[in-house]
Protein backbone atom coordinates (compact mmCIF):
# COMPACT_ATOMS: atom_id res chain seq x y z
CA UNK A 1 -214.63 44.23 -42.40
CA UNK A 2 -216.04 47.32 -40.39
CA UNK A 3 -215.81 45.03 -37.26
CA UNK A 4 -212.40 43.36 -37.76
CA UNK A 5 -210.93 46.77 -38.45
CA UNK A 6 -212.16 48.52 -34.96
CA UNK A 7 -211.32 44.69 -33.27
CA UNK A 8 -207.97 45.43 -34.07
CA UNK A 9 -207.74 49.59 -32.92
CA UNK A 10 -209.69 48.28 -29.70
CA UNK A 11 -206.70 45.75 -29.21
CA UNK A 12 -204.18 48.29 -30.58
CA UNK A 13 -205.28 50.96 -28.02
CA UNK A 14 -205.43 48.74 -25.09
CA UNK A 15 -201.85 47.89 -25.79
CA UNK A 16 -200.97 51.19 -25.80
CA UNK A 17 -202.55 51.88 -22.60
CA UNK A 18 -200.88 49.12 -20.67
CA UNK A 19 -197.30 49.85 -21.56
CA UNK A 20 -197.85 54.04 -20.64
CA UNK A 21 -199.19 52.63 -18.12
CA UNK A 22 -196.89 50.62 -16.70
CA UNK A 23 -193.94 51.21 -14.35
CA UNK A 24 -190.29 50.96 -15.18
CA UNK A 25 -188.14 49.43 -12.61
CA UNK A 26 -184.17 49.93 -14.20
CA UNK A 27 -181.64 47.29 -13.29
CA UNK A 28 -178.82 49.28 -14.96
CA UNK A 29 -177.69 51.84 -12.57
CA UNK A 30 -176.07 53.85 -15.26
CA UNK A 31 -178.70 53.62 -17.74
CA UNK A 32 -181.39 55.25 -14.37
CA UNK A 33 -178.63 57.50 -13.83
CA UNK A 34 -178.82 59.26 -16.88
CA UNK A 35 -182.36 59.70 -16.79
CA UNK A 36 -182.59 60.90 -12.85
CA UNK A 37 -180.40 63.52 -14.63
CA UNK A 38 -182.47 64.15 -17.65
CA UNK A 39 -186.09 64.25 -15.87
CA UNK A 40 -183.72 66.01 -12.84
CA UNK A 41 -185.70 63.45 -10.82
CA UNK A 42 -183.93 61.85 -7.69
CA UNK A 43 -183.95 57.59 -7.81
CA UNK A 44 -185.12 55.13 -5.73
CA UNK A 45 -183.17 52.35 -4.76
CA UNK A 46 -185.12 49.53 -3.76
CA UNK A 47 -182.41 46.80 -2.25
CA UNK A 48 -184.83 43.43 -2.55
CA UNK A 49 -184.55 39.20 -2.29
CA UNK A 50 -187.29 39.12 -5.40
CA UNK A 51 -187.68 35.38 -4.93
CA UNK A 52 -187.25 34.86 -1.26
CA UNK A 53 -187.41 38.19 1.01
CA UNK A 54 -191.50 37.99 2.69
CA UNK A 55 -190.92 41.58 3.81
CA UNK A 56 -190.24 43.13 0.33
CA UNK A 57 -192.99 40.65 -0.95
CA UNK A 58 -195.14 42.76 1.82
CA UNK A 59 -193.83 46.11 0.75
CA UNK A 60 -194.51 45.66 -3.25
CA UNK A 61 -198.24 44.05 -2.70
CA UNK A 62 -198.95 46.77 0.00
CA UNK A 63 -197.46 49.86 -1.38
CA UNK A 64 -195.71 49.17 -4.60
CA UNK A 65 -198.52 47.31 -6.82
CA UNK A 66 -200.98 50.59 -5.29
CA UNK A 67 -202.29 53.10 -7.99
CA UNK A 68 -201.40 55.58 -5.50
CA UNK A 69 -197.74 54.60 -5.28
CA UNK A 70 -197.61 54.28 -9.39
CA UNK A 71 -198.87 57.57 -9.50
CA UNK A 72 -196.39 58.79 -6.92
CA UNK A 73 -193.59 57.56 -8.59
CA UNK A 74 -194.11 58.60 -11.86
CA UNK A 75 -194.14 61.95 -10.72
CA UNK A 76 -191.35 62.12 -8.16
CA UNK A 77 -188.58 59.13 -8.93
CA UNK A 78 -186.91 57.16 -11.29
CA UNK A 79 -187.32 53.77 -9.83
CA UNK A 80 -184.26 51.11 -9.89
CA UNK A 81 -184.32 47.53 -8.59
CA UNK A 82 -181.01 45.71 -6.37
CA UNK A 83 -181.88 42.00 -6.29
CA UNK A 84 -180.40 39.86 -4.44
CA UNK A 85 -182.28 36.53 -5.28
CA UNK A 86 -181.34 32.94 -4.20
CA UNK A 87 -182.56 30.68 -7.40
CA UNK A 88 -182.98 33.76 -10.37
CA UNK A 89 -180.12 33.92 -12.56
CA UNK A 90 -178.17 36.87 -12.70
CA UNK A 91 -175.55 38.57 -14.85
CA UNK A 92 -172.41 38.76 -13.30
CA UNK A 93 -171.83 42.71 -14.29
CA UNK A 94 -175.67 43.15 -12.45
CA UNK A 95 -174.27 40.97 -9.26
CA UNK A 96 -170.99 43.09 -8.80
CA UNK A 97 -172.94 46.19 -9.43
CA UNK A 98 -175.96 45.25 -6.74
CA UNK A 99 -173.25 43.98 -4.47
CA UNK A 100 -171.19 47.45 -5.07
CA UNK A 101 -174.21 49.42 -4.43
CA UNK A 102 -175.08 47.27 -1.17
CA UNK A 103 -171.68 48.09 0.17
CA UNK A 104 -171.82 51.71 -0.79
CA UNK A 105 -174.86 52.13 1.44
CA UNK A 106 -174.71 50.07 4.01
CA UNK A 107 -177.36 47.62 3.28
CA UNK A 108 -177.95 44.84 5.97
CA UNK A 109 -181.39 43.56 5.09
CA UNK A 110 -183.99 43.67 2.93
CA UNK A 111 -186.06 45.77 1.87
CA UNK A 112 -184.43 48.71 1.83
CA UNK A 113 -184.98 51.89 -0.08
CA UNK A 114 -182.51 54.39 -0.31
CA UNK A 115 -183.07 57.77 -2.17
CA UNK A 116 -180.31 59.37 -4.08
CA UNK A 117 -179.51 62.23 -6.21
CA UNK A 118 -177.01 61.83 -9.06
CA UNK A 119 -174.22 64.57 -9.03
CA UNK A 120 -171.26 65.22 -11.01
CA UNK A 121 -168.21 65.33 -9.47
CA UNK A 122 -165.20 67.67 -9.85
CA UNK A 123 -163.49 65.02 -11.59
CA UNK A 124 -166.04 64.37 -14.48
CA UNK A 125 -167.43 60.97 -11.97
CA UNK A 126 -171.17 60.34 -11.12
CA UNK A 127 -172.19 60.45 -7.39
CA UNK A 128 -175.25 58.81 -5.93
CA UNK A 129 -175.33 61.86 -2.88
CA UNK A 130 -177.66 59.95 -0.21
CA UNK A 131 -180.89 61.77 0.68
CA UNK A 132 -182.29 58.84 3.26
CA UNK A 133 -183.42 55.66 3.32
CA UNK A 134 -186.76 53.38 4.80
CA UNK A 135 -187.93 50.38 4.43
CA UNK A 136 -190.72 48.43 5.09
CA UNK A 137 -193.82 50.64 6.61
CA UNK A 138 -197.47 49.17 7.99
CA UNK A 139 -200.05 51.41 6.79
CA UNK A 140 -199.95 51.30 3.49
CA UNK A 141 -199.22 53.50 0.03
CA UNK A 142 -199.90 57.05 2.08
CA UNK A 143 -197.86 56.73 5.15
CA UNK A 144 -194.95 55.23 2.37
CA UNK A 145 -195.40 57.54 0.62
CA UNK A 146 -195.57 60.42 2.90
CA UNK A 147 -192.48 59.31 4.49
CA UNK A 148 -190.43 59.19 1.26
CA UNK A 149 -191.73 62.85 0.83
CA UNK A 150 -189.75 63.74 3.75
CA UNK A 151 -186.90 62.86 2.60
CA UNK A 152 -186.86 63.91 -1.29
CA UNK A 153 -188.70 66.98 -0.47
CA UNK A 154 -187.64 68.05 3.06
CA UNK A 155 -188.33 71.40 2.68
């Protein structure tokens, strides 16, 4: 009984672990907007082709999959993913919005990251105020990293 009963904490707490410890990527750009505004965090943007783009395949395996990067973001963004994929199925409301998003900032290829800070506008509206963008980087999660810095911290 002893041993079924600590089986099932062991499980329990491993569980536990993995979803803390995992990273939330938001598809609903109002839904990260409202909490880059609640953990006054600014978001990342990550414009991808999940299921065709080798470059953004590149960028998650090299920097975004990286304890260092997990830790990073945690800590500095509130992460949101634009897909643009060939064969996964989509909602329509998420394609308009991606496609909306692409157009408001200019992206021509993939991957892209674009940092942004939510502000309210005069008029009670949300804008996404552009702090800079990059994409992919050799050299792994530091140099990423330490360029993203640069551009959400730049003093």
């Amino acid at each position: 009984m002893k041993t079924i009963a600590l089986f099932t904490l062991l499980i329990i707490g491993q569980m536990s672990f993995a979803q803390k410890a995992a990273m939330t990527w938001y598809t609903d750009i109002n839904e990260a907007t409202a909490i880059s505004k609640k953990e006054n965090k600014p978001m990342m943007l990550f414009f991808t082709g999940s299921d065709w783009c080798g470059w953004c395949h590149r960028l998650q395996n090299e920097v975004f999959k990286t304890p260092e990067f997990e830790k990073w973001a945690k800590e500095n963004v509130i992460l949101v993913e634009l897909d643009f994929p060939r064969s996964v199925p989509q909602t329509e409301a998420i394609k308009t919005q991606n496609r909306g998003l692409q157009q408001q900032f200019g992206v021509r290829g993939y991957p892209t990251c674009w940092f942004v800070k939510p502000e309210k506008m005069s008029d009670g509206k949300m804008n996404l105020a552009p702090l800079g963008s990059k994409g992919y980087e050799a050299g792994g999660p530091a140099n990423w990293i330490n360029g993203a810095n640069t551009l959400i911290h730049p003093n």
